[in-house]
N, C-alpha and C. Protein backbone atom coordinates (compact mmCIF):
# COMPACT_ATOMS: atom_id res chain seq x y z
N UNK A 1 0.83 -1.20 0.00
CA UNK A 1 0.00 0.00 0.00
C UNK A 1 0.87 1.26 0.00
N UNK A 2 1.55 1.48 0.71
CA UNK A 2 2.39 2.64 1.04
C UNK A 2 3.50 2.69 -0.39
N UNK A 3 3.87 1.81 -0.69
CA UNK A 3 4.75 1.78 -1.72
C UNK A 3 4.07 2.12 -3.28
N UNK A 4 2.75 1.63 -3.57
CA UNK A 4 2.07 2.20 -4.21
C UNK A 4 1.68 3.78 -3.97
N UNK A 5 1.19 3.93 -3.01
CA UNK A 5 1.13 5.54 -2.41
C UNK A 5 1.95 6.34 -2.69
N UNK A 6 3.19 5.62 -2.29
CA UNK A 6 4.30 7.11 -2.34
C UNK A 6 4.71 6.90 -3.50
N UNK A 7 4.32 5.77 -4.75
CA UNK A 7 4.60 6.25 -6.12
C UNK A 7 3.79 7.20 -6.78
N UNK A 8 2.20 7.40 -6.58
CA UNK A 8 1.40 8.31 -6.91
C UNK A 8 1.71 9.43 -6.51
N UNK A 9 2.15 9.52 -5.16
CA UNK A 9 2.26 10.80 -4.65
C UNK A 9 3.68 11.67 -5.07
N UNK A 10 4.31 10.54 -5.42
CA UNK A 10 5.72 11.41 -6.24
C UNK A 10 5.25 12.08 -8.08
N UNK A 11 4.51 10.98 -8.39
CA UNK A 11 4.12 11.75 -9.75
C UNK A 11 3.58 12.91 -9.09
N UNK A 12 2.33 12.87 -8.52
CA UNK A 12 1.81 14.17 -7.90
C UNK A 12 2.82 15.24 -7.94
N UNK A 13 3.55 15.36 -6.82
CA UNK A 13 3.93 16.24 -6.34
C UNK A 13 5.17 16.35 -7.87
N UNK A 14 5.44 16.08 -8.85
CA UNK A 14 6.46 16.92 -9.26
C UNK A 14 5.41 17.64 -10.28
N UNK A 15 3.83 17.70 -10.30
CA UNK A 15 3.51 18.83 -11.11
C UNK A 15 3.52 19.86 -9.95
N UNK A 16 3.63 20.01 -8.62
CA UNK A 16 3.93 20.80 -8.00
C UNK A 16 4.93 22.03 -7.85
N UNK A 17 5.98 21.07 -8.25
CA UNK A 17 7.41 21.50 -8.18
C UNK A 17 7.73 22.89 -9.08
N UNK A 18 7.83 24.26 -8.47
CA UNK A 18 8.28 26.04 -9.06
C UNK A 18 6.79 26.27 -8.64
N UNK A 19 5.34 25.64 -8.30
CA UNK A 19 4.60 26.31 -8.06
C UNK A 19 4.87 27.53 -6.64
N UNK A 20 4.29 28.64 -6.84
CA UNK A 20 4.66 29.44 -5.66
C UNK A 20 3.50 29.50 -4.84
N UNK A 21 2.23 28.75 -5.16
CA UNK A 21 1.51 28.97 -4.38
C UNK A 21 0.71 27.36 -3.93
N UNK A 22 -0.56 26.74 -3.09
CA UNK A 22 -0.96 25.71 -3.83
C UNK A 22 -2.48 26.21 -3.84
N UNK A 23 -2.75 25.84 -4.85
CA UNK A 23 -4.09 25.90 -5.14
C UNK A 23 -5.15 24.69 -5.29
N UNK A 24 -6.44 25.42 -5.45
CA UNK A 24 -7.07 24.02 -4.87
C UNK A 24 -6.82 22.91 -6.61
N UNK A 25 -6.94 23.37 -8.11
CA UNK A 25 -6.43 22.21 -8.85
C UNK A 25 -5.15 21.79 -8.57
N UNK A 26 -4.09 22.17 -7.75
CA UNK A 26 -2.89 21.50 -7.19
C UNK A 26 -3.60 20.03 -6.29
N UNK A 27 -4.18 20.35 -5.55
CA UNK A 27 -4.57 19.54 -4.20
C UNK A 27 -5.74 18.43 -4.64
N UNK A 28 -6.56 19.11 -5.71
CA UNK A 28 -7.31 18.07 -6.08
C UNK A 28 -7.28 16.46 -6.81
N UNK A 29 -5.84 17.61 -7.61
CA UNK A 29 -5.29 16.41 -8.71
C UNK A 29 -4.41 15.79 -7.42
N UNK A 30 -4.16 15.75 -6.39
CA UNK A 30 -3.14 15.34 -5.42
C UNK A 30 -3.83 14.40 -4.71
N UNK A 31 -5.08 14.90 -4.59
CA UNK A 31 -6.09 14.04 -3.72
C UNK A 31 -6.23 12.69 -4.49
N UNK A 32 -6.42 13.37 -5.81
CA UNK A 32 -7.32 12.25 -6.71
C UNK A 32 -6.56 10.86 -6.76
N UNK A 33 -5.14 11.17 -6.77
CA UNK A 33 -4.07 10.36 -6.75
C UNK A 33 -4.18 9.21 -5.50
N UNK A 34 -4.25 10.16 -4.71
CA UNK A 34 -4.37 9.53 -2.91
C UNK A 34 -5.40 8.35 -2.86
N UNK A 35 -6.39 9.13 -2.90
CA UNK A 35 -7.40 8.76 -2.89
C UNK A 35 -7.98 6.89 -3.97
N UNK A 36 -7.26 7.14 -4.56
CA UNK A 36 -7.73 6.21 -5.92
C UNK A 36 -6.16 5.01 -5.40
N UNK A 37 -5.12 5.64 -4.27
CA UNK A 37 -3.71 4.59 -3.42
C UNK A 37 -4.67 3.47 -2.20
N UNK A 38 -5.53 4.87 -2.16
CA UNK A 38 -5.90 4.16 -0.90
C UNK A 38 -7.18 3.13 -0.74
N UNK A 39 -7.99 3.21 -1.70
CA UNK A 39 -8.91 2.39 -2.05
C UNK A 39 -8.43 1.34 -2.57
N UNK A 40 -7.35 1.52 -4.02
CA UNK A 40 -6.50 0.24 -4.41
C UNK A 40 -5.77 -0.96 -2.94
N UNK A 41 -6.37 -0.16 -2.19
CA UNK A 41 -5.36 -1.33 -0.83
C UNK A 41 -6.07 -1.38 -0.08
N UNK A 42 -7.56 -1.06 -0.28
CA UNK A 42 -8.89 -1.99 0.55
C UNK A 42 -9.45 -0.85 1.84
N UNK A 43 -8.81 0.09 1.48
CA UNK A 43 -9.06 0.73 2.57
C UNK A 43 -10.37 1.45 2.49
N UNK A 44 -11.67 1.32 3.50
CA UNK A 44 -12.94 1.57 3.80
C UNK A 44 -12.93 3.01 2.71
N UNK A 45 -13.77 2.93 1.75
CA UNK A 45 -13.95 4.63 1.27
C UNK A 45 -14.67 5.43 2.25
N UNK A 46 -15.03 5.26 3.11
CA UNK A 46 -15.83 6.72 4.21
C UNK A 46 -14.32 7.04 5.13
N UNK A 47 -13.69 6.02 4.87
CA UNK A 47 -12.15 6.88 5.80
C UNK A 47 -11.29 7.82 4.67
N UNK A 48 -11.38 6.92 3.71
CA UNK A 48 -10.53 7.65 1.99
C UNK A 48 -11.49 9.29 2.51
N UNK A 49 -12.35 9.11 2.40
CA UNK A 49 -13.16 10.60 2.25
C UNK A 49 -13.13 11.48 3.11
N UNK A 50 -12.83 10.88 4.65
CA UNK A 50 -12.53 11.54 5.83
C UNK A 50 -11.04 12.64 5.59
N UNK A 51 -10.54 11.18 5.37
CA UNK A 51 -8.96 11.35 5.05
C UNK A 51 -8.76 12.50 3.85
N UNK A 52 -9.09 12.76 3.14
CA UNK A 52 -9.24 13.26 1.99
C UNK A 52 -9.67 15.11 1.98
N UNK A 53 -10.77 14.23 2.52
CA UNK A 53 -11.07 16.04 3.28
C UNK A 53 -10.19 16.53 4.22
N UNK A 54 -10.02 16.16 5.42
CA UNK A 54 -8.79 16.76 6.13
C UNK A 54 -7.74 17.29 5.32
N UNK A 55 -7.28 16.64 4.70
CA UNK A 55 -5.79 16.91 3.66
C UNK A 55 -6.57 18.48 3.14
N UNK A 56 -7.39 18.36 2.66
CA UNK A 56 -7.77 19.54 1.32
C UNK A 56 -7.95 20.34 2.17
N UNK A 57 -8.95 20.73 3.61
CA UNK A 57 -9.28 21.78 4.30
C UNK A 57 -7.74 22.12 4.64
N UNK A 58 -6.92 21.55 5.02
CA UNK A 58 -5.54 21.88 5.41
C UNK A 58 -4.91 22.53 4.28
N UNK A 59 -5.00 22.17 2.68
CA UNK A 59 -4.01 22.17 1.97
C UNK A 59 -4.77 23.41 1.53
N UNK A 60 -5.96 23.65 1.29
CA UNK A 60 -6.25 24.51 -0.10
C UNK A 60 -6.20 25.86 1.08
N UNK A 61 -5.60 26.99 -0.24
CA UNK A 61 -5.22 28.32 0.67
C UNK A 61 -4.17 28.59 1.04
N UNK A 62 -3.70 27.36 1.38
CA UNK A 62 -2.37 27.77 2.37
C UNK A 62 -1.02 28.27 2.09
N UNK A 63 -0.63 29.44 2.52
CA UNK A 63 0.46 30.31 2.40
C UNK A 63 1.72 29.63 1.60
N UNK A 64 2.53 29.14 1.05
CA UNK A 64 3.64 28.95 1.12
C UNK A 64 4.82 29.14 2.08
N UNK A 65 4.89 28.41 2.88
CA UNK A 65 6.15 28.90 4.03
C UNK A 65 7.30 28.87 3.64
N UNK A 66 8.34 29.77 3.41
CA UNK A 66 9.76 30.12 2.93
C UNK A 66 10.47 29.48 2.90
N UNK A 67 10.48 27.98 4.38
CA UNK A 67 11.43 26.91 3.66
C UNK A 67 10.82 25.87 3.19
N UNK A 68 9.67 25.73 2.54
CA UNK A 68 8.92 24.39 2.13
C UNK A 68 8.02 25.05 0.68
N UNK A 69 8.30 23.80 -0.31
CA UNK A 69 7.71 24.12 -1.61
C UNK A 69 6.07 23.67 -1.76
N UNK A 70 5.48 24.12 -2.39
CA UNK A 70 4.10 23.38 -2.35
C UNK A 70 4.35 22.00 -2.14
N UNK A 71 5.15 21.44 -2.66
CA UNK A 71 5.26 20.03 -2.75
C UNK A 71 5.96 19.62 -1.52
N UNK A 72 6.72 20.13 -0.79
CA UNK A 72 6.65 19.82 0.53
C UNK A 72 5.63 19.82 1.57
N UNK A 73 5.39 21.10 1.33
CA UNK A 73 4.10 21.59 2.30
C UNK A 73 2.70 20.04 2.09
N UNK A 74 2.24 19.69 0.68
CA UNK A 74 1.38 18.70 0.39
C UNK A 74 1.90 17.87 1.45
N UNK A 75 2.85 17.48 1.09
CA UNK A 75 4.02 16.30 1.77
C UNK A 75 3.45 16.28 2.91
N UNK A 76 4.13 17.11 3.84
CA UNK A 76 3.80 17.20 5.22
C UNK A 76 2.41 16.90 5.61
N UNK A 77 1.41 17.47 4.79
CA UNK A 77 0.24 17.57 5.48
C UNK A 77 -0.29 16.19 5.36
N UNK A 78 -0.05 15.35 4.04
CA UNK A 78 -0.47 14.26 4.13
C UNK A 78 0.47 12.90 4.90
N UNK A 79 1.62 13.23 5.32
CA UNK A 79 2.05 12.24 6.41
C UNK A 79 1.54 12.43 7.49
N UNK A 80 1.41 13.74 7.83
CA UNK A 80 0.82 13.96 9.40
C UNK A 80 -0.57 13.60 9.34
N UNK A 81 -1.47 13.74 8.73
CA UNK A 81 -3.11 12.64 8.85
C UNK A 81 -2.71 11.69 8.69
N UNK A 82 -1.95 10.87 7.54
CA UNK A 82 -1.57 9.43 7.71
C UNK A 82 -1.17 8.81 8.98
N UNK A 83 -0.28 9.57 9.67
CA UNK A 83 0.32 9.38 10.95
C UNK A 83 -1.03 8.85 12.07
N UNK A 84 -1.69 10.13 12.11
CA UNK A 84 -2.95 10.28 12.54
C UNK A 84 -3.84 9.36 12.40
N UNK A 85 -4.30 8.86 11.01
CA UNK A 85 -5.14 7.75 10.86
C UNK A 85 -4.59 6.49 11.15
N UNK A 86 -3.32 6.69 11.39
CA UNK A 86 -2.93 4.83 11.97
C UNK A 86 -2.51 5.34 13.22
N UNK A 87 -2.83 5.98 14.09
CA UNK A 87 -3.16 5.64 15.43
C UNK A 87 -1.93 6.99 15.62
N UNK A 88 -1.59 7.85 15.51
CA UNK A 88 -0.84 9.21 15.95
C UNK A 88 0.69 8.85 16.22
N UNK A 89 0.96 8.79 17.52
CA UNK A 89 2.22 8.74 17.82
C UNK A 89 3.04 7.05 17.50
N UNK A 90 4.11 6.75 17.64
CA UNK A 90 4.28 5.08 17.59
C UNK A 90 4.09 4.31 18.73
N UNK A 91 3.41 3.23 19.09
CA UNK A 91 3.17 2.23 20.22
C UNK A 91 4.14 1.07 19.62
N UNK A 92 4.51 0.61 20.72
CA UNK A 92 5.06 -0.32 20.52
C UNK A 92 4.06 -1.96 21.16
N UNK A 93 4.61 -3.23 20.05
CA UNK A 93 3.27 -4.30 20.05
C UNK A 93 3.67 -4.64 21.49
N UNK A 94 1.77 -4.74 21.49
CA UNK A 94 1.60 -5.18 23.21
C UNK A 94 1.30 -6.56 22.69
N UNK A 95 2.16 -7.69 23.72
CA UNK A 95 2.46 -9.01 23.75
C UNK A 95 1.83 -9.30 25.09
N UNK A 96 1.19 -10.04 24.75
CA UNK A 96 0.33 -10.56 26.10
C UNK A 96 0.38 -12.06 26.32
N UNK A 97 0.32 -12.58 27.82
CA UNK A 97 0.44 -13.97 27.52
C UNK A 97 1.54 -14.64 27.22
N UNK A 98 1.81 -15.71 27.53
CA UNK A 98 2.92 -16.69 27.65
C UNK A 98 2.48 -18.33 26.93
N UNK A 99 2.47 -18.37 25.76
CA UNK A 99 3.03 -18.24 24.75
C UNK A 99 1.87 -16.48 24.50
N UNK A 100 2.42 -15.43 23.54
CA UNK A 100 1.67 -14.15 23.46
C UNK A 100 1.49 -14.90 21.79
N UNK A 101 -0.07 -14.74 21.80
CA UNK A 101 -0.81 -14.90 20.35
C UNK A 101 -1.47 -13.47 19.35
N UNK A 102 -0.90 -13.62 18.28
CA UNK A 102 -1.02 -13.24 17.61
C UNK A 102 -1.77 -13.29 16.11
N UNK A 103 -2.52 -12.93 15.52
CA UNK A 103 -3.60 -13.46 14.43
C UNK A 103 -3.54 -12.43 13.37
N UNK A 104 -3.19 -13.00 12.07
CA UNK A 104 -3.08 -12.34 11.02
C UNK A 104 -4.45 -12.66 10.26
N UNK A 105 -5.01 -11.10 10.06
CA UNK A 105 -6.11 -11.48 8.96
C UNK A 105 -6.09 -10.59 8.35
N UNK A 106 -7.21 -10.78 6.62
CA UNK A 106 -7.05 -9.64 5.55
C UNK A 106 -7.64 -10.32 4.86
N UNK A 107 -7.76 -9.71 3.50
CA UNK A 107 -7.94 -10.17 2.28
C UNK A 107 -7.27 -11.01 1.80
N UNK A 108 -7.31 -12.10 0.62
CA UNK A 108 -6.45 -12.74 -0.31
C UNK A 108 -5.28 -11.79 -0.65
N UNK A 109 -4.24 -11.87 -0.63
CA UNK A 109 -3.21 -11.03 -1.23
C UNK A 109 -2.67 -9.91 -0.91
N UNK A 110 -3.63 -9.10 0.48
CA UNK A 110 -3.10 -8.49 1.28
C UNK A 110 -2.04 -7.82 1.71
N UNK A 111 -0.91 -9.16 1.63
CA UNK A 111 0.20 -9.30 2.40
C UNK A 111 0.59 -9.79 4.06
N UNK A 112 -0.26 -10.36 4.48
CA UNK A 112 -0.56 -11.15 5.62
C UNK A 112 1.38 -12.37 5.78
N UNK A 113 1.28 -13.21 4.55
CA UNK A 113 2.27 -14.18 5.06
C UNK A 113 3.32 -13.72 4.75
N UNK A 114 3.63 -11.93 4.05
CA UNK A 114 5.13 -11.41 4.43
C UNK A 114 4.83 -10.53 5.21
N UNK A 115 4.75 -10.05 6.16
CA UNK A 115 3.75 -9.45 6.85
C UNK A 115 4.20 -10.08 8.32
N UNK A 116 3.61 -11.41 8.26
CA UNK A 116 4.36 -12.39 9.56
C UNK A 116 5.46 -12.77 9.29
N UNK A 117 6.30 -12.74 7.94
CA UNK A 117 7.49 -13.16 7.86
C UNK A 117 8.19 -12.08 9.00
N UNK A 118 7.95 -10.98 8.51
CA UNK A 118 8.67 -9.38 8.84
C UNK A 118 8.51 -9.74 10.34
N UNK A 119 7.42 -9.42 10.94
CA UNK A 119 7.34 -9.67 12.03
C UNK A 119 7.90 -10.52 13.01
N UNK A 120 7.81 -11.87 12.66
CA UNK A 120 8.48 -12.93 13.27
C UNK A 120 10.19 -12.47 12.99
N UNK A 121 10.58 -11.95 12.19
CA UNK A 121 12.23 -11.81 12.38
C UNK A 121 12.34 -10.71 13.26
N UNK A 122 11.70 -9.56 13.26
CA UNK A 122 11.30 -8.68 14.13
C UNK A 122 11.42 -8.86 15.42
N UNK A 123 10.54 -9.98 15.78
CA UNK A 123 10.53 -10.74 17.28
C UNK A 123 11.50 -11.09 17.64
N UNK A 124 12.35 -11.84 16.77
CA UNK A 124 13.15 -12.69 16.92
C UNK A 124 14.62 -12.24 16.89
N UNK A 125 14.86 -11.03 16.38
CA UNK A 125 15.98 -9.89 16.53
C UNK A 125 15.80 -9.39 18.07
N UNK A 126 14.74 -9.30 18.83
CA UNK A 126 14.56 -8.74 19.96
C UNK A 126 14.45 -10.29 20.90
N UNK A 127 15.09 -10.96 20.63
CA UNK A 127 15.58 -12.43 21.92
C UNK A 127 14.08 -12.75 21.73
N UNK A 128 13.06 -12.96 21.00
CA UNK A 128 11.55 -13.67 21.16
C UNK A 128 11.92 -14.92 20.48
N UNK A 129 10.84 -15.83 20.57
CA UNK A 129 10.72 -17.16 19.57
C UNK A 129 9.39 -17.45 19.39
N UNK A 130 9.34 -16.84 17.96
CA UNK A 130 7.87 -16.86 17.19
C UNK A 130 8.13 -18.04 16.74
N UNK A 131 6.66 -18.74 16.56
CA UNK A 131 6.28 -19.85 15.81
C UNK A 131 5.38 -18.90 14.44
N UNK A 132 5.68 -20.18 13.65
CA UNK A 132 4.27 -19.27 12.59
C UNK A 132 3.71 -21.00 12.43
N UNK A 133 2.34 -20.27 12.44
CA UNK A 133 1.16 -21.46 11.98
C UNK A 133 0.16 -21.15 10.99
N UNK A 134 -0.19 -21.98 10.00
CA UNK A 134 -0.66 -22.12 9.10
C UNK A 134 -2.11 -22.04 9.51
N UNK A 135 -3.12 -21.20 9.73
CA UNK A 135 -4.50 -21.88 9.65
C UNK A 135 -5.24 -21.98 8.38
N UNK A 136 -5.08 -21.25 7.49
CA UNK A 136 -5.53 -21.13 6.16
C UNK A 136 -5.74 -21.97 5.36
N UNK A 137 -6.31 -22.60 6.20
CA UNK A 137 -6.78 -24.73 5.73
C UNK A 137 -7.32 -24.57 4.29
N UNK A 138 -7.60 -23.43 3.39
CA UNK A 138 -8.39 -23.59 2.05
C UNK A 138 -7.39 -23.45 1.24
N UNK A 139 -6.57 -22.82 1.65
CA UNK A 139 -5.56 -22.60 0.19
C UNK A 139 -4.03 -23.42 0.77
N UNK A 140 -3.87 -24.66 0.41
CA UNK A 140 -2.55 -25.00 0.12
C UNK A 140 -1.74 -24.29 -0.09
N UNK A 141 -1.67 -23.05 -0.99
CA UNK A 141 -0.71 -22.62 -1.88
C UNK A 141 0.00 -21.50 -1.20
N UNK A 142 -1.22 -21.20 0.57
CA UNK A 142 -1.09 -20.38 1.46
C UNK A 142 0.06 -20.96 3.01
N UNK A 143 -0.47 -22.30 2.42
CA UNK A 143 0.44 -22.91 4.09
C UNK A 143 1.92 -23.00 3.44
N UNK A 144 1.79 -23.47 1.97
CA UNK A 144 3.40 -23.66 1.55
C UNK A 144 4.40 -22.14 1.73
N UNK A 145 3.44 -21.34 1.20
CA UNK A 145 3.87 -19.67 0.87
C UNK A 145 4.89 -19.68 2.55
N UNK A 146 3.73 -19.72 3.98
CA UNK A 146 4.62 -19.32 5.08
C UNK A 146 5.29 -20.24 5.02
N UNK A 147 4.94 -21.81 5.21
CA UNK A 147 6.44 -22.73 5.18
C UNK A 147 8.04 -21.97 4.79
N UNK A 148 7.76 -21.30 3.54
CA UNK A 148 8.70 -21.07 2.87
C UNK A 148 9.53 -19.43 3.90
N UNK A 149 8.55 -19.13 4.15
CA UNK A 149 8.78 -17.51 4.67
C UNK A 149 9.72 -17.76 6.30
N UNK A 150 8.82 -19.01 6.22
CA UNK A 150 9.65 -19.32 8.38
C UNK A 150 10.78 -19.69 7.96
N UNK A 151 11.31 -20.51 6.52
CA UNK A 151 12.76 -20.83 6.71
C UNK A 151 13.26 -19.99 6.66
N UNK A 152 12.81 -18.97 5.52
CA UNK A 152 13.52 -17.77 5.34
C UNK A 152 14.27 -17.04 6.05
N UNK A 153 13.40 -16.93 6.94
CA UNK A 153 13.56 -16.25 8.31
C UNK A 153 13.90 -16.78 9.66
N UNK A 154 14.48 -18.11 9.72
CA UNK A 154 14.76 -18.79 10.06
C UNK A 154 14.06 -19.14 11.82
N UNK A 155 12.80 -19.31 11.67
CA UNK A 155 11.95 -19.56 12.62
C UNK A 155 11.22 -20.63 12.82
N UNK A 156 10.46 -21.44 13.47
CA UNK A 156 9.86 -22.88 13.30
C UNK A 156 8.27 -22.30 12.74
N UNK A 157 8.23 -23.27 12.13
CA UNK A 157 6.75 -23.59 11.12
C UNK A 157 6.49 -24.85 11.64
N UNK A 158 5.19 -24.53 12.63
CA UNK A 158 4.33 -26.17 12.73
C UNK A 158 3.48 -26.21 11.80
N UNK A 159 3.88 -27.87 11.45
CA UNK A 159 3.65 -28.33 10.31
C UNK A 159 1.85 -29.10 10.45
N UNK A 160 1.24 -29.16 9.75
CA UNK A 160 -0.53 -29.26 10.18
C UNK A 160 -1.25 -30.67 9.54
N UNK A 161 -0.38 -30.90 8.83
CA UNK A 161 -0.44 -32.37 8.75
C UNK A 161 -1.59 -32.61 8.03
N UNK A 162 -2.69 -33.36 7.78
CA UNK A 162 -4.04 -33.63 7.05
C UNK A 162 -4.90 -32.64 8.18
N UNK A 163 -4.87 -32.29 9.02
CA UNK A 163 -5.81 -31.26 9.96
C UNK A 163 -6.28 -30.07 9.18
N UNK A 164 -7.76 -29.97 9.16
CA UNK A 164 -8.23 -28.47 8.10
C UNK A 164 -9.44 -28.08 8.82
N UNK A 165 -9.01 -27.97 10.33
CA UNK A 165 -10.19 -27.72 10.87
C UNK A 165 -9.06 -26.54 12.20
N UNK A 166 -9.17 -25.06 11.72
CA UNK A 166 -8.21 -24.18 12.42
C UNK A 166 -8.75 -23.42 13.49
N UNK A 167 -9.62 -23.95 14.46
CA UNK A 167 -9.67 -24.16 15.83
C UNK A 167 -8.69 -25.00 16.57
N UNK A 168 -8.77 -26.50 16.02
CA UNK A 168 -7.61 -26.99 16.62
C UNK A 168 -5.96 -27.12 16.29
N UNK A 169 -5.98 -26.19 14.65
CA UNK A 169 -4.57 -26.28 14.72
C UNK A 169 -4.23 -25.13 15.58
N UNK A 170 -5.11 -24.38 15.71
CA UNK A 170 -4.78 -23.05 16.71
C UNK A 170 -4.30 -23.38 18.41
N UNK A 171 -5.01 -24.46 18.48
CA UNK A 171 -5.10 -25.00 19.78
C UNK A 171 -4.00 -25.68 20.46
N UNK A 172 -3.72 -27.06 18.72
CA UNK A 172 -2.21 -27.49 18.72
C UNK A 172 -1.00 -26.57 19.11
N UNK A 173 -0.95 -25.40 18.52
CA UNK A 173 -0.06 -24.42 18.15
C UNK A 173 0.42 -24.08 19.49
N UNK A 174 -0.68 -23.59 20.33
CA UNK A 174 -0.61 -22.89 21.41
C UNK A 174 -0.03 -24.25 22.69
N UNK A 175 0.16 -25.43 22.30
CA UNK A 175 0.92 -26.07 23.27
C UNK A 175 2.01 -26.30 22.76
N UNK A 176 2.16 -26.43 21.14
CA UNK A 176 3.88 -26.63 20.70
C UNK A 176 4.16 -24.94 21.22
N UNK A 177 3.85 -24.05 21.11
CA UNK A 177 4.39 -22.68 21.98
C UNK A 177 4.88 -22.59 23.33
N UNK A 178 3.83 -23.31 23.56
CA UNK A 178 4.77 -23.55 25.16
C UNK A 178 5.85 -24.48 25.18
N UNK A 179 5.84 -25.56 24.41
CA UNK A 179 7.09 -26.08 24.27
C UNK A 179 8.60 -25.46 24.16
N UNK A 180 7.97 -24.68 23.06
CA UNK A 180 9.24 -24.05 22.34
C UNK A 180 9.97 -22.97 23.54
N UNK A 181 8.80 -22.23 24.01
CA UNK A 181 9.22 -21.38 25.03
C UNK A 181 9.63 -21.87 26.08
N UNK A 182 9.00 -23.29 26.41
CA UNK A 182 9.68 -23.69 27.68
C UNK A 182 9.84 -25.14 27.66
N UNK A 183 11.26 -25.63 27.19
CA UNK A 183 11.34 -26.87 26.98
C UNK A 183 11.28 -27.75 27.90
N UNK A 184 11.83 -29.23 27.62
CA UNK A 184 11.15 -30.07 28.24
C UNK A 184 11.47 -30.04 30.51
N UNK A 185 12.92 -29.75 30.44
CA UNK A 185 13.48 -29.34 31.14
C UNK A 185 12.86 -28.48 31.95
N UNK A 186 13.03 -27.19 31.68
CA UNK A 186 12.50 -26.04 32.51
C UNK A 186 10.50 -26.23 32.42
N UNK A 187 10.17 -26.89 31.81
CA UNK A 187 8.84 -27.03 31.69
C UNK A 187 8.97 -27.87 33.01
N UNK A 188 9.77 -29.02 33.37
CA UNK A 188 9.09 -29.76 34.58
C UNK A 188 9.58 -29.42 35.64
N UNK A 189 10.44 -28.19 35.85
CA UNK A 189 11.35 -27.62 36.76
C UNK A 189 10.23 -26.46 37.07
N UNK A 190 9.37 -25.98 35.99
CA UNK A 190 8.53 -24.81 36.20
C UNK A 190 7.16 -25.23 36.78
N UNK A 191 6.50 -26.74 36.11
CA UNK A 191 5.31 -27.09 37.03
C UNK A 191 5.88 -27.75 38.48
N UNK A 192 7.47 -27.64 38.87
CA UNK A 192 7.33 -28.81 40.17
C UNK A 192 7.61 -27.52 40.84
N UNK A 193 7.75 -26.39 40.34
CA UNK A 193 8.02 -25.07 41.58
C UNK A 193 6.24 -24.72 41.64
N UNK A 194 5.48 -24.56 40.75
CA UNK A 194 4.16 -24.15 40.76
C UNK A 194 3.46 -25.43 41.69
N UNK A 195 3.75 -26.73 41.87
CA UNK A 195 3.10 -27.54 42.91
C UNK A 195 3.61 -27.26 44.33
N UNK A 196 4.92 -26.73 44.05
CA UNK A 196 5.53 -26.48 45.51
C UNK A 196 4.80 -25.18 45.82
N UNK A 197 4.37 -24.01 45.41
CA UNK A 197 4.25 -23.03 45.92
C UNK A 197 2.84 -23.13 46.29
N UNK A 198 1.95 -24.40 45.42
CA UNK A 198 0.69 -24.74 46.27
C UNK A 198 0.14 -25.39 47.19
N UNK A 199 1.87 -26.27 47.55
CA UNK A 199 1.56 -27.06 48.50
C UNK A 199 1.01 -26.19 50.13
């Protein structure tokens, strides 16, 4: 999405480029661009329109400031609502839970299984140990895709075997997780301190 975006928005902005002022056919043809990024990537049209308007009430009129070109100024205004519409400042992912679960969903083609590739190396640069699991019991062509992405990335892929029912590979998952996180060892070192502390 974004990579599509900021190719529209670069054509955009170089009819910008020696303008000294912006005007609203600057911003419209800028919008139109936006607008037509952000729908191409599924995104709700009553937010495109939200989104859309903000940008223009901001953009149309506005002064030229001495160190920024129209085409900066556009710039700015549309990262800072973007910023804004995905949640303002940066959070960092809240991990909950021991094994901490995580669920990728979207459309077909999305980008969901590079998506968890990214992520899981992500984790896994920061001392974590992601599993990735396949639930996407309809498309074969979807469990091979991550297979391929966990080696990549060199993380474990439980494997799902004839199972196409993803309640219980979810279920499976979530005890090979505890495995992984706590092997066999510290797993019986960890339930014989939890019987001791109930004795």
């Amino acid at each position: 999405m974004f990579d599509n975006l900021q190719d529209k928005l670069d054509r955009t902005f170089k009819t910008l480029r020696g303008e000294a002022a912006l005007n609203e056919w600057h911003i419209d043809n800028a919008l139109k661009e936006i607008r037509v990024a952000l729908l191409e990537a599924d995104v709700h049209f009553k937010v495109v329109k939200d989104f859309t308007n903000r940008v223009r009430e901001q953009a149309v009129g506005q002064e030229v400031l001495t160190a920024f070109s129209p085409a900066q100024q556009v710039t700015k205004i549309v990262r800072d609502e973007l910023q804004s519409l995905l949640g303002g400042n940066e959070v960092g992912l809240a991990l909950v839970g021991s094994p901490a679960v995580i669920m990728m969903v979207g459309l077909q083609g999305s980008g969901k299984t590079t998506t968890s590739g990214k992520l899981a190396l992500h984790l896994k640069s920061r001392g974590r140990r992601p599993l990735l699991v396949p639930c996407d019991v309809y498309r074969p062509a979807a469990i091979e895709q991550l297979r391929i992405v966990a080696k990549n990335v060199g993380v474990p892929f439980m494997e799902i075997g004839e199972s196409r029912d993803p309640v219980a590979i979810a279920t499976r998952a979530l005890s090979e997780a505890k495995t992984l996180l706590f092997p066999a060892g510290r797993l019986a070192a960890r339930a014989s301190r939890g019987t001791g502390r109930e004795a």
